[in-house]
N, C-alpha and C. Protein backbone atom coordinates (compact mmCIF):
# COMPACT_ATOMS: atom_id res chain seq x y z
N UNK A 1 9.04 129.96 91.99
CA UNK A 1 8.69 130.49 90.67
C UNK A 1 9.24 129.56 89.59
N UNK A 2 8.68 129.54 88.50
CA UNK A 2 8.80 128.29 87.37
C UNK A 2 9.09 129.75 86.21
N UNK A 3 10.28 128.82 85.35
CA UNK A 3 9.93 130.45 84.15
C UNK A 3 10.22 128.94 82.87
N UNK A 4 9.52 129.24 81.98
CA UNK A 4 8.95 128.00 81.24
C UNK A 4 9.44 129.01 79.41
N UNK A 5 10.93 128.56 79.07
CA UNK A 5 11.30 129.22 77.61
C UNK A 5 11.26 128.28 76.47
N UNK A 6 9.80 128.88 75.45
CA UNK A 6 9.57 128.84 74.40
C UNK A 6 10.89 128.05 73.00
N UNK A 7 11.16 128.03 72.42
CA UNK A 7 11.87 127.76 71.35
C UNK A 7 10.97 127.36 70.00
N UNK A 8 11.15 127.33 68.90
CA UNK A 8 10.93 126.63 67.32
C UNK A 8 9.72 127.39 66.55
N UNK A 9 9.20 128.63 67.08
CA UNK A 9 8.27 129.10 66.15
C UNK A 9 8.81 129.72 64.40
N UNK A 10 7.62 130.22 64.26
CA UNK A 10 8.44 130.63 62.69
C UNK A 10 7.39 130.70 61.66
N UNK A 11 7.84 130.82 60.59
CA UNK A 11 6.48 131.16 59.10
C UNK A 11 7.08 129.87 58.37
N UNK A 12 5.83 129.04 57.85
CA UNK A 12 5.86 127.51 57.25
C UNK A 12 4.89 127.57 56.52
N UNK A 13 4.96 126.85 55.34
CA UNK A 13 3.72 126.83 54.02
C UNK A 13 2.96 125.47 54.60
N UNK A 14 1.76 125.74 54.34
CA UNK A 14 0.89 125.14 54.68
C UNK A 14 0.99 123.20 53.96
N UNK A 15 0.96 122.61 54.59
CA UNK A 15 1.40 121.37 54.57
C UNK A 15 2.88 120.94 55.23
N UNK A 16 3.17 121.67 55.83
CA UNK A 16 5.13 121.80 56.77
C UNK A 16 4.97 121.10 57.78
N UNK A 17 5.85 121.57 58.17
CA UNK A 17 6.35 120.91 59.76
C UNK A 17 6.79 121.87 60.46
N UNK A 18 6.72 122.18 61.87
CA UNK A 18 7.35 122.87 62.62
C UNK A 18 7.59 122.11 63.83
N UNK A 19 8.30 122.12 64.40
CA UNK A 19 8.68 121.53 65.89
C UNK A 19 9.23 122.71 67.16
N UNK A 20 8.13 122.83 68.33
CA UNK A 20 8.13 123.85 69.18
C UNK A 20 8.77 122.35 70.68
N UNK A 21 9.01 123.65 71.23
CA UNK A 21 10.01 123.26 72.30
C UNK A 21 9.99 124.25 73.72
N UNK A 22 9.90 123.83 75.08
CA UNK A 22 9.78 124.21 75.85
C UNK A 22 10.77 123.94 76.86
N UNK A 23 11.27 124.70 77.32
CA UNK A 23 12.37 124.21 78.18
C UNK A 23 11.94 124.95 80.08
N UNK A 24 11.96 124.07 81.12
CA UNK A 24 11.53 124.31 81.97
C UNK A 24 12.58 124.50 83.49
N UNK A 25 12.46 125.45 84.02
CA UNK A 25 13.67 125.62 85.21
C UNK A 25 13.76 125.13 86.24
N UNK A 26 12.70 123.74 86.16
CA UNK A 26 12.79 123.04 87.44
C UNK A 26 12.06 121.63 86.44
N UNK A 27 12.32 120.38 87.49
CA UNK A 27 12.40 118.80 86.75
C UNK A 27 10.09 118.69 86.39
N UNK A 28 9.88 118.89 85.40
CA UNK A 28 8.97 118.87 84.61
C UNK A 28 8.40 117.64 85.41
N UNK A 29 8.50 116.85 86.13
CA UNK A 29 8.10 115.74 86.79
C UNK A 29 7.34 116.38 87.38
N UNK A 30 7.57 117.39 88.18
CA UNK A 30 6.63 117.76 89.28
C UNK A 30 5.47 118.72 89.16
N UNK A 31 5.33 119.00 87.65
CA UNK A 31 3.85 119.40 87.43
C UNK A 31 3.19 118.35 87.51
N UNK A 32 1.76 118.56 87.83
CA UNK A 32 0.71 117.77 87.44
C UNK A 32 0.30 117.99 85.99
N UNK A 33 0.56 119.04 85.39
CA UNK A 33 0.40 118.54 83.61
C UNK A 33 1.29 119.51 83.07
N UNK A 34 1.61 119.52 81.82
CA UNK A 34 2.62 120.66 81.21
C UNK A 34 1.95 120.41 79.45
N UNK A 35 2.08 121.21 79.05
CA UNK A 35 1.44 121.50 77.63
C UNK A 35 1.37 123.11 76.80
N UNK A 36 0.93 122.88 75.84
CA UNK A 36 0.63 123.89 74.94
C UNK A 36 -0.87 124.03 74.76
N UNK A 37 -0.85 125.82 74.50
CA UNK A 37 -2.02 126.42 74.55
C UNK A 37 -1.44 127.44 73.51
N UNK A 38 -2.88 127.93 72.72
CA UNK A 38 -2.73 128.76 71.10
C UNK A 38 -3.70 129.92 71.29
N UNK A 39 -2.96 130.90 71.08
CA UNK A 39 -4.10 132.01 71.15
C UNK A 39 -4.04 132.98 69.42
N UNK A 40 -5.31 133.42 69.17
CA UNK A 40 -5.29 134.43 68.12
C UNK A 40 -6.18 135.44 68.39
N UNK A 41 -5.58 136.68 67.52
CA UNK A 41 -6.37 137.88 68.14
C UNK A 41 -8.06 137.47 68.10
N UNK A 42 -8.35 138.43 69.55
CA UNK A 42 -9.89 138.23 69.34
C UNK A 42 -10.84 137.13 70.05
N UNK A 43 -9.63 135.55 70.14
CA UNK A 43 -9.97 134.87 70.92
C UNK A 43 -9.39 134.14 71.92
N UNK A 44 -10.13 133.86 72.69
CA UNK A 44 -9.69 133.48 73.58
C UNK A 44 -8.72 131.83 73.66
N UNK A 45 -7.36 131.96 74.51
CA UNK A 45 -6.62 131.04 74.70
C UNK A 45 -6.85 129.42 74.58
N UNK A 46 -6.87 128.67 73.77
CA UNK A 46 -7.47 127.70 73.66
C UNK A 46 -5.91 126.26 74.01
N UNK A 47 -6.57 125.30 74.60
CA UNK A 47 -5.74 123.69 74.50
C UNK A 47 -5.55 123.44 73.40
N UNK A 48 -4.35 123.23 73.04
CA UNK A 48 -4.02 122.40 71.93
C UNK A 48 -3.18 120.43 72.07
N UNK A 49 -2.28 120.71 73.19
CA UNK A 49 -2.30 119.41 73.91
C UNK A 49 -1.55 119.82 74.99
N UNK A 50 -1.74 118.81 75.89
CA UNK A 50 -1.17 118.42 77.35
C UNK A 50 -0.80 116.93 77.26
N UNK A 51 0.24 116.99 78.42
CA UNK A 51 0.46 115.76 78.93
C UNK A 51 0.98 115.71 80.58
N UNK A 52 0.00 114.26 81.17
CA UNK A 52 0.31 114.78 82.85
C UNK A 52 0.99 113.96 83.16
N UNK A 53 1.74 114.08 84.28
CA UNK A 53 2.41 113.34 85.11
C UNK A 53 2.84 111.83 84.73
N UNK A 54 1.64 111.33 84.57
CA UNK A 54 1.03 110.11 84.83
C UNK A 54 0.86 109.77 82.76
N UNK A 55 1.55 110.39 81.89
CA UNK A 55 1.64 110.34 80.30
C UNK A 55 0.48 110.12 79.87
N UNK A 56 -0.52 110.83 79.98
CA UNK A 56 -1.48 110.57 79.41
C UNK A 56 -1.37 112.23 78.87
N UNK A 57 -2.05 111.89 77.58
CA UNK A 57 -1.76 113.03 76.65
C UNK A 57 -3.58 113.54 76.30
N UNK A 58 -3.78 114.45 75.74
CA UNK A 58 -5.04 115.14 75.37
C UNK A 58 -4.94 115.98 74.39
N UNK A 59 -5.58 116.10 73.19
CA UNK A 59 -5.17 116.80 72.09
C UNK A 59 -6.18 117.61 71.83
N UNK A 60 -6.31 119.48 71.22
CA UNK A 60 -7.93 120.06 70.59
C UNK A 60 -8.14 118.68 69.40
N UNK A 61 -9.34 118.88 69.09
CA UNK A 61 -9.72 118.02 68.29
C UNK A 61 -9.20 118.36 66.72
N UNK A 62 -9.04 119.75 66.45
CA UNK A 62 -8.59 119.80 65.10
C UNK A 62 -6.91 119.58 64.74
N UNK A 63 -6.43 119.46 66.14
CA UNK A 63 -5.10 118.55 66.04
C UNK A 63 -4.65 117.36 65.80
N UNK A 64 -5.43 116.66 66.05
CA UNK A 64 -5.38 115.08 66.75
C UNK A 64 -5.22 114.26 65.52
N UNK A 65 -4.03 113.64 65.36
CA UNK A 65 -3.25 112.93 64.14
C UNK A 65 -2.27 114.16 63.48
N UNK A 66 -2.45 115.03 64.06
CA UNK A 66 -1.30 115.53 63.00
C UNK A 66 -0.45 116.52 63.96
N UNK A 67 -0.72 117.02 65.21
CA UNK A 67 0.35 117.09 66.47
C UNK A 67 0.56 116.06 67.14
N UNK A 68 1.52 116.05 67.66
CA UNK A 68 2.28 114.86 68.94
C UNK A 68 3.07 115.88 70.29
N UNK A 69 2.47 115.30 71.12
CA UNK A 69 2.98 115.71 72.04
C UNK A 69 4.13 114.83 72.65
N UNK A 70 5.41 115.12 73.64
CA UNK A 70 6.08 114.77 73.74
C UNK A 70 7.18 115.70 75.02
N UNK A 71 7.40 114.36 75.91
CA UNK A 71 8.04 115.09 76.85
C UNK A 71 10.08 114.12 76.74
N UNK A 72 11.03 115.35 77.18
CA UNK A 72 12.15 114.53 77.61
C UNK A 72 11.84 115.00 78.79
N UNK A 73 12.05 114.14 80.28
CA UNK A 73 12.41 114.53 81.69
C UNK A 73 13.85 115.27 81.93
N UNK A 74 14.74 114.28 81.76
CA UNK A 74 15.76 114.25 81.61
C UNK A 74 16.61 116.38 81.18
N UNK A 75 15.86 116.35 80.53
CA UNK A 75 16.32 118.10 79.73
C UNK A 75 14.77 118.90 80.68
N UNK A 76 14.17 118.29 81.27
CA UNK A 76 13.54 119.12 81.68
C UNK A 76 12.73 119.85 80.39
N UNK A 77 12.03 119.71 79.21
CA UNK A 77 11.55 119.63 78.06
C UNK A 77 10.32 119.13 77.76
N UNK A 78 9.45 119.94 77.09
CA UNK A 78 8.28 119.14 76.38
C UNK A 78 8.31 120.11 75.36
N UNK A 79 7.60 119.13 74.38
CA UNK A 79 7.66 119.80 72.78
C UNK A 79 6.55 119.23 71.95
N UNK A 80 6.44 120.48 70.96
CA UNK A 80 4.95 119.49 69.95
C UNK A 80 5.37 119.66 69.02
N UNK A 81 5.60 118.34 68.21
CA UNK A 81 5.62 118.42 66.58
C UNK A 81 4.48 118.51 65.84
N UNK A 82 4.56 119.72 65.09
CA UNK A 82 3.01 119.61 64.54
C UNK A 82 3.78 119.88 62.86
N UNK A 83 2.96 118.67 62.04
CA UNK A 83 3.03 118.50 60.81
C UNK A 83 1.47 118.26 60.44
N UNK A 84 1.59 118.75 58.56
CA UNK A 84 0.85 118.65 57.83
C UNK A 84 0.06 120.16 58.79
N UNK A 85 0.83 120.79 58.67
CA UNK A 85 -0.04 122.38 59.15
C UNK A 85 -1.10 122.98 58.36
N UNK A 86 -1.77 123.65 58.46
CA UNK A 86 -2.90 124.37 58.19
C UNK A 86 -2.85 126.28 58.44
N UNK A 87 -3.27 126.66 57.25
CA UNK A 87 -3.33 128.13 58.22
C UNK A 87 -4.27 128.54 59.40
N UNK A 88 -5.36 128.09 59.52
CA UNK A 88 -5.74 128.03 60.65
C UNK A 88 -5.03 127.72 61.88
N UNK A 89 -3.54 126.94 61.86
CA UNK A 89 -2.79 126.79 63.33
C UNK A 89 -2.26 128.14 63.32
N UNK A 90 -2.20 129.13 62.49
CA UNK A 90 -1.56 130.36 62.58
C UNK A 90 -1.89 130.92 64.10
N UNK A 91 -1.33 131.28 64.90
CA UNK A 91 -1.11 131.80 66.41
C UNK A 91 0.19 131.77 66.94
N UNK A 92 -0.04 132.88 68.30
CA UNK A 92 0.88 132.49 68.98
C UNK A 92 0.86 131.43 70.26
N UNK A 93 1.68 130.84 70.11
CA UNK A 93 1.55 129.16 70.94
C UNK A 93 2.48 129.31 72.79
N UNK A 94 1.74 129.14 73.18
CA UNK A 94 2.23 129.11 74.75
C UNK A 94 2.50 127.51 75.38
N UNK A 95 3.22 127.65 76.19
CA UNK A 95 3.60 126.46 77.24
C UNK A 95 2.64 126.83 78.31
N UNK A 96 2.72 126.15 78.76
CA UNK A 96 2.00 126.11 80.31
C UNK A 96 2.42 125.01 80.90
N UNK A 97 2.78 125.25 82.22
CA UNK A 97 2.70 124.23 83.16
C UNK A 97 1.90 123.98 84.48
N UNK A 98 0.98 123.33 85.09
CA UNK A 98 0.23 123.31 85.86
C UNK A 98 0.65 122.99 87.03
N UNK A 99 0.53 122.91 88.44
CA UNK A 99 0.76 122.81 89.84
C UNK A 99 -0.94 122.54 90.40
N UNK A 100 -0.71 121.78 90.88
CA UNK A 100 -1.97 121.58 92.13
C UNK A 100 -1.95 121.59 93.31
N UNK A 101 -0.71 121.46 93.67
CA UNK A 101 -0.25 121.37 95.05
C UNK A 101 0.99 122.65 96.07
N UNK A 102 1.03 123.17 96.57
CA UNK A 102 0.28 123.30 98.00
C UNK A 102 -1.88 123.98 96.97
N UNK A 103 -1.26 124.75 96.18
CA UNK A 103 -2.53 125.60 95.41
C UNK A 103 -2.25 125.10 93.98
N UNK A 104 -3.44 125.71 93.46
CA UNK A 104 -3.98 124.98 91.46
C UNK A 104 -2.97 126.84 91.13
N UNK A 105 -2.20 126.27 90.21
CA UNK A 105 -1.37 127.62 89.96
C UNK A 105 -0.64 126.96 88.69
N UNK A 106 -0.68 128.20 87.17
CA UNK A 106 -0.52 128.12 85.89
C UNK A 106 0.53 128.62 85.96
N UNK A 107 1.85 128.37 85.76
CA UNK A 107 3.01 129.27 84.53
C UNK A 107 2.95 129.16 82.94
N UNK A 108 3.05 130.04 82.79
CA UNK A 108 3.25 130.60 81.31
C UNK A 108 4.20 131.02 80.95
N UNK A 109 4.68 130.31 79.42
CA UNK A 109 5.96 131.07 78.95
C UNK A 109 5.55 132.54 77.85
N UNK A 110 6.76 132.99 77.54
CA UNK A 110 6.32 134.19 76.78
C UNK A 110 5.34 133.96 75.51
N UNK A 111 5.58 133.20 75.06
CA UNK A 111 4.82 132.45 73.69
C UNK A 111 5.52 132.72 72.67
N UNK A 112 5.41 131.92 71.47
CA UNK A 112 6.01 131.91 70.12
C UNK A 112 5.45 131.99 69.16
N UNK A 113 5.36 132.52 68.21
CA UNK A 113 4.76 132.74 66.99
C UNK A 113 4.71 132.00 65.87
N UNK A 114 3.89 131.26 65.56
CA UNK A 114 3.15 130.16 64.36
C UNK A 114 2.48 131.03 63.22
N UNK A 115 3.48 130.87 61.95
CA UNK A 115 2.82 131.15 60.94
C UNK A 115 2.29 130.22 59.92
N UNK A 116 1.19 129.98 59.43
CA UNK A 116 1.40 128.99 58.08
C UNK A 116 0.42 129.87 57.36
N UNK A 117 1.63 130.19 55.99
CA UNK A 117 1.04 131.11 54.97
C UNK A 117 2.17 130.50 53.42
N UNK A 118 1.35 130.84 52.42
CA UNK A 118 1.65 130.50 51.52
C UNK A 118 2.53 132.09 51.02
């Protein structure tokens, strides 16, 4: 079992910064990908970025230049700085970490809460 804890959500005026943080109970090496995923009422769980094994990163498109994804091994850690926010990032933001091996199997952390409101 993997238990994958959240850190850095919060309420930020639109143009901010927030920096989210994931901390993982086993060496983050051995997913095949680990990332963040954003959900808001009504819809369904969407990618916001990943990064696998192998550092290759993938961003939603209405992110891309203004989140960074980012892993430490070392702390067992991945984190997204997301600046120049929007209220539209308003959600709550999940970790995930992926497994493919022995089976394709998701952990999820509890998720954190993203506000950007004026």
């Amino acid at each position: 079992q993997v238990q994958l804890v959240e850190h850095g959500g919060g309420l930020v005026q639109p143009g901010g910064s927030l920096r989210l943080s994931c901390v993982a109970s086993r060496n983050i090496f051995s997913f095949y990908a680990i990332g963040w995923y954003r959900q808001t009422p009504g819809k369904q769980r969407e990618l916001v970025a990943v990064i696998t094994g192998g550092e290759i990163t993938n961003y939603e498109d209405s992110v891309k230049g203004r989140f960074t994804i980012s892993r430490d091994i070392a702390k067992n850690t991945v984190s997204l700085q997301m600046n120049s926010l929007k209220p539209e990032d308003t959600a709550v933001y999940y970790c995930n970490a992926r497994v493919t091996m022995p089976t394709a199997l998701d952990y999820w952390g509890q998720g954190t809460q993203v506000t950007v409101s004026s």
